[in-house]
N, C-alpha and C. Protein backbone atom coordinates (compact mmCIF):
# COMPACT_ATOMS: atom_id res chain seq x y z
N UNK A 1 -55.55 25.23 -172.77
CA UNK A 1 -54.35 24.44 -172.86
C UNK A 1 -53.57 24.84 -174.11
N UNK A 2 -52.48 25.21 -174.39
CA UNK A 2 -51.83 25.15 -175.26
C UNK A 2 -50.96 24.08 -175.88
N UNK A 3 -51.32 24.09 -176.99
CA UNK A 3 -51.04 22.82 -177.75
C UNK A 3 -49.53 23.23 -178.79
N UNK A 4 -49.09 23.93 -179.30
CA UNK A 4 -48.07 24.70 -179.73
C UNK A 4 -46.91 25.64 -178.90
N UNK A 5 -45.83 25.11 -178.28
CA UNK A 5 -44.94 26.10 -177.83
C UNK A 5 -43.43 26.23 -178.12
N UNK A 6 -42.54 27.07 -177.75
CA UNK A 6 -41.02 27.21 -177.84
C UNK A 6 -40.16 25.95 -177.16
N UNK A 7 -40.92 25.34 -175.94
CA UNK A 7 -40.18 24.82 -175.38
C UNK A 7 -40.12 23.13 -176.04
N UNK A 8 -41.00 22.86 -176.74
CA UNK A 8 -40.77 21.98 -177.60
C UNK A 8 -40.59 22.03 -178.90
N UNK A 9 -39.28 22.03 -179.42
CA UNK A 9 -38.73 21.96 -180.38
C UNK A 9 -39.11 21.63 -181.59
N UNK A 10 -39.51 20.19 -181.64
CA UNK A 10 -40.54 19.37 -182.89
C UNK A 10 -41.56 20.09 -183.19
N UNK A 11 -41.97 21.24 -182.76
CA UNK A 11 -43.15 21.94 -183.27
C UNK A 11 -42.73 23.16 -184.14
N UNK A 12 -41.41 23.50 -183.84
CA UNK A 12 -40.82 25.02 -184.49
C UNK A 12 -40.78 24.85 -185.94
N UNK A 13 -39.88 23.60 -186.49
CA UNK A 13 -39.73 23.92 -188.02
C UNK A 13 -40.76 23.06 -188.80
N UNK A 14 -41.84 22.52 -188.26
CA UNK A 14 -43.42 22.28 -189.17
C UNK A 14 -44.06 23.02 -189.24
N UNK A 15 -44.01 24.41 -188.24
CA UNK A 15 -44.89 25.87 -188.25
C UNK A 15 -44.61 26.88 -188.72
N UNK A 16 -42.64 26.78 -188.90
CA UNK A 16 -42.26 28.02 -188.90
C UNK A 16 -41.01 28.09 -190.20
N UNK A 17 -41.06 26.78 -190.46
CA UNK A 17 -39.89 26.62 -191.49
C UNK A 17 -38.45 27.31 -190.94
N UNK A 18 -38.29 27.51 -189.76
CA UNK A 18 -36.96 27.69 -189.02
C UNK A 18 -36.55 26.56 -188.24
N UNK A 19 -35.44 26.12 -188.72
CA UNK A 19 -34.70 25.22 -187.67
C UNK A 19 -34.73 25.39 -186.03
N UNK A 20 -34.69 25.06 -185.41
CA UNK A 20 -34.34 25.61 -183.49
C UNK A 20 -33.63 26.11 -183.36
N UNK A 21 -32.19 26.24 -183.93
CA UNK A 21 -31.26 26.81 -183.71
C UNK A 21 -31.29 28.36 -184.39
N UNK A 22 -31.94 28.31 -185.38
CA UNK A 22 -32.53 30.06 -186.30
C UNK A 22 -33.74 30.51 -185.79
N UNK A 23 -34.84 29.90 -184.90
CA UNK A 23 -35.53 30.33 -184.10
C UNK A 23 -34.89 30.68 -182.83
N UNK A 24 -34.17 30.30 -182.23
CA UNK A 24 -33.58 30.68 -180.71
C UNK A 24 -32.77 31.79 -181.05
N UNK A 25 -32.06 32.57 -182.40
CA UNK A 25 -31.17 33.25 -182.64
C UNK A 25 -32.43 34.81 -182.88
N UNK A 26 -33.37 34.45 -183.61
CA UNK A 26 -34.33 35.27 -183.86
C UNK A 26 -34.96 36.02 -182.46
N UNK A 27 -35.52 34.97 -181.83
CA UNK A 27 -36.26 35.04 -179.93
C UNK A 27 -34.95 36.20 -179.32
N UNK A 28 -33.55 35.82 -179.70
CA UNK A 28 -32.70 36.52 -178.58
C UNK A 28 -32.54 37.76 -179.72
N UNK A 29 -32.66 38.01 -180.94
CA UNK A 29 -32.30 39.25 -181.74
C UNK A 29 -33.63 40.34 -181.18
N UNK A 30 -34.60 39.67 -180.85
CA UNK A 30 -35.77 40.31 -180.65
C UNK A 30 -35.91 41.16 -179.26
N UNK A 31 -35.03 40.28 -178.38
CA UNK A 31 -35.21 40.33 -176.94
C UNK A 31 -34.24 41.61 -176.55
N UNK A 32 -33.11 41.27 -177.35
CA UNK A 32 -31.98 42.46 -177.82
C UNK A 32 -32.73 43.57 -178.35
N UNK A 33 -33.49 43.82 -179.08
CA UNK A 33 -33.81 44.58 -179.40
C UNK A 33 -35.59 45.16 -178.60
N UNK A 34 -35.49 45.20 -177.76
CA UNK A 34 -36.21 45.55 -176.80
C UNK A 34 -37.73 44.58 -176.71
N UNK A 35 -37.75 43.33 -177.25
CA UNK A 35 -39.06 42.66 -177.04
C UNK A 35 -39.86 42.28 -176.08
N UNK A 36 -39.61 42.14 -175.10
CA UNK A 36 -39.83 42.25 -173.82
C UNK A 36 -40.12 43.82 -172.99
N UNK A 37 -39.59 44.79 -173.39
CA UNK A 37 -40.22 46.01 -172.82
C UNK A 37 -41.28 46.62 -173.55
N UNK A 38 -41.82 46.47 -175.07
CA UNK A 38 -42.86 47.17 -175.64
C UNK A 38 -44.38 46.95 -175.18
N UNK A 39 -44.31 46.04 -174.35
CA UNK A 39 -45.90 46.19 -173.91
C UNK A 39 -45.76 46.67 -172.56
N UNK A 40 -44.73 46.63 -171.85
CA UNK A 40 -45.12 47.69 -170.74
C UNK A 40 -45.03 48.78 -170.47
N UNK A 41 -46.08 49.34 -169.95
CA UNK A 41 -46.62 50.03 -169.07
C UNK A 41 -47.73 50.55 -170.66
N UNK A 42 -48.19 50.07 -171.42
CA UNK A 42 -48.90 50.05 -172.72
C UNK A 42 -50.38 49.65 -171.88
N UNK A 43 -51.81 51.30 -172.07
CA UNK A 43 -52.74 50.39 -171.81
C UNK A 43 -53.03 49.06 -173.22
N UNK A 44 -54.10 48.32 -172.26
CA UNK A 44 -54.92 47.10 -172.58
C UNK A 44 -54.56 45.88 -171.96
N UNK A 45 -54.52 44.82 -172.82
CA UNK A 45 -54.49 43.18 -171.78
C UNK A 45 -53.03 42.68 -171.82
N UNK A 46 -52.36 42.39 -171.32
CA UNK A 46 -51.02 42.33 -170.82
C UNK A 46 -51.10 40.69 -171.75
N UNK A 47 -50.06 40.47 -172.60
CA UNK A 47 -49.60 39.35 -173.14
C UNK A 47 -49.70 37.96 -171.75
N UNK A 48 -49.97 37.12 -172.23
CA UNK A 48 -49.96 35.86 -171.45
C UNK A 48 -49.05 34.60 -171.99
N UNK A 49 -48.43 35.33 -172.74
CA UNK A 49 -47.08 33.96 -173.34
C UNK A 49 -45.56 34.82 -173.18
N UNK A 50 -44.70 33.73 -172.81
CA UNK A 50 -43.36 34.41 -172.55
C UNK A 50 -42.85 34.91 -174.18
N UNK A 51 -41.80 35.43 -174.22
CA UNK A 51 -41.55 35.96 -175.33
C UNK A 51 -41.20 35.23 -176.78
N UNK A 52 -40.24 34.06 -176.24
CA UNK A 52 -40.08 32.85 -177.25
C UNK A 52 -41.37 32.48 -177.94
N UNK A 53 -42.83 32.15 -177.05
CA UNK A 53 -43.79 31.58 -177.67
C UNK A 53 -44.66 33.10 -178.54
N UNK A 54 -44.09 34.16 -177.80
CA UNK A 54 -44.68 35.30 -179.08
C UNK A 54 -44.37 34.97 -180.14
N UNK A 55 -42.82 35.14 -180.56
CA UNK A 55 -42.18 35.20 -181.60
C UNK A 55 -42.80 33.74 -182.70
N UNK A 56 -42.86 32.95 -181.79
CA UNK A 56 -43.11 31.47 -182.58
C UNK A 56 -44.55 31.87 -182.83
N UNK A 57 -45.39 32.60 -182.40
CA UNK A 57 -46.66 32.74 -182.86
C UNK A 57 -47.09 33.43 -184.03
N UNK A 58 -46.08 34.63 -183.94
CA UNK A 58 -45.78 35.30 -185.24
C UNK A 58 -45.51 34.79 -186.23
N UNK A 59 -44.13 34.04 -186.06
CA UNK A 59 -43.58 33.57 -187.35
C UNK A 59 -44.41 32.26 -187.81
N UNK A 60 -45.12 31.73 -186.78
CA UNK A 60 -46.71 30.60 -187.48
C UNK A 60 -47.88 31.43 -188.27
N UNK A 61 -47.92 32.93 -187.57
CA UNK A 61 -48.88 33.40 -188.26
C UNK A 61 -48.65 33.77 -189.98
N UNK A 62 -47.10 34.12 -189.92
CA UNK A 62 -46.91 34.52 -191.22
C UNK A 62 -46.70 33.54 -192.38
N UNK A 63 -46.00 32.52 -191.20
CA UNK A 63 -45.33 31.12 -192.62
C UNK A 63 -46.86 30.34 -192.86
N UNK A 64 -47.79 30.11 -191.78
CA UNK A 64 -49.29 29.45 -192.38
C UNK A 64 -50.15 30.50 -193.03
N UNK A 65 -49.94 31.44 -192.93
CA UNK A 65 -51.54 32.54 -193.37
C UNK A 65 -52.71 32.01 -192.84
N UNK A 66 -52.28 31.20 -191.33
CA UNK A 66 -54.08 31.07 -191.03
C UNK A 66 -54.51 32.25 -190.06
N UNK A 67 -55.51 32.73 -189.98
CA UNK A 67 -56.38 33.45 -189.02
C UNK A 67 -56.30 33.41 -187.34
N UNK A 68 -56.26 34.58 -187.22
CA UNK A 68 -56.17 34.59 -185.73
C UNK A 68 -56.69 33.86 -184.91
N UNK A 69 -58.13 33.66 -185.41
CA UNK A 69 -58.52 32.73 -185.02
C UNK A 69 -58.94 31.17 -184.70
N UNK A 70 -57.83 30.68 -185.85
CA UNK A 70 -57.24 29.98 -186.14
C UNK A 70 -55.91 29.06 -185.25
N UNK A 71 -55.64 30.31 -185.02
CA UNK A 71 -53.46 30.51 -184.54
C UNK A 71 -54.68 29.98 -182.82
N UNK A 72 -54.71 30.94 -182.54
CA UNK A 72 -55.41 31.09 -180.94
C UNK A 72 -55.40 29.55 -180.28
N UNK A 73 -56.49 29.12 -180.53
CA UNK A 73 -56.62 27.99 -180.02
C UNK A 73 -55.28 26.96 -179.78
N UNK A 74 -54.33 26.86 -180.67
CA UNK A 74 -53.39 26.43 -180.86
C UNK A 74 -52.32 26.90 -179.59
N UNK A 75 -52.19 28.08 -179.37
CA UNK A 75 -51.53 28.64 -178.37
C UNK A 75 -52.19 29.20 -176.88
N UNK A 76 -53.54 28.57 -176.89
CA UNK A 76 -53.89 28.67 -175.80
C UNK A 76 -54.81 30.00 -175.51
């Protein structure tokens, strides 16, 4: 179950210190810039979160410094 995502808002700027509106600008600079095509046709395990909840995973991984294994559970 994922407990952390894009589509709820109240979770973006306690994880990520970005407002919603500078996270949704970031998600589409990314998407623009090809975020959505770099894992395909890439071997290994194909991502299982849409692209918004990548980006928000990232920018949790960097603004908390917690561990992957850490982040994980959180996002399912």
């Amino acid at each position: 179950m994922q407990v952390i995502t894009s589509t709820r808002p109240e979770w973006i700027f306690p994880f990520t210190g970005l407002q919603p509106v500078q996270f949704r600008r970031l998600v589409r600079l990314v998407a623009e810039r090809g975020g959505d095509a770099i894992a395909d046709g890439r071997p290994g395990r194909q991502w299982s979160l849409d692209l918004a909840d990548r980006v928000l995973l990232v920018a949790v991984y960097w603004r908390t410094n917690l561990t992957m294994r850490q982040i994980g559970p959180l996002f399912g």
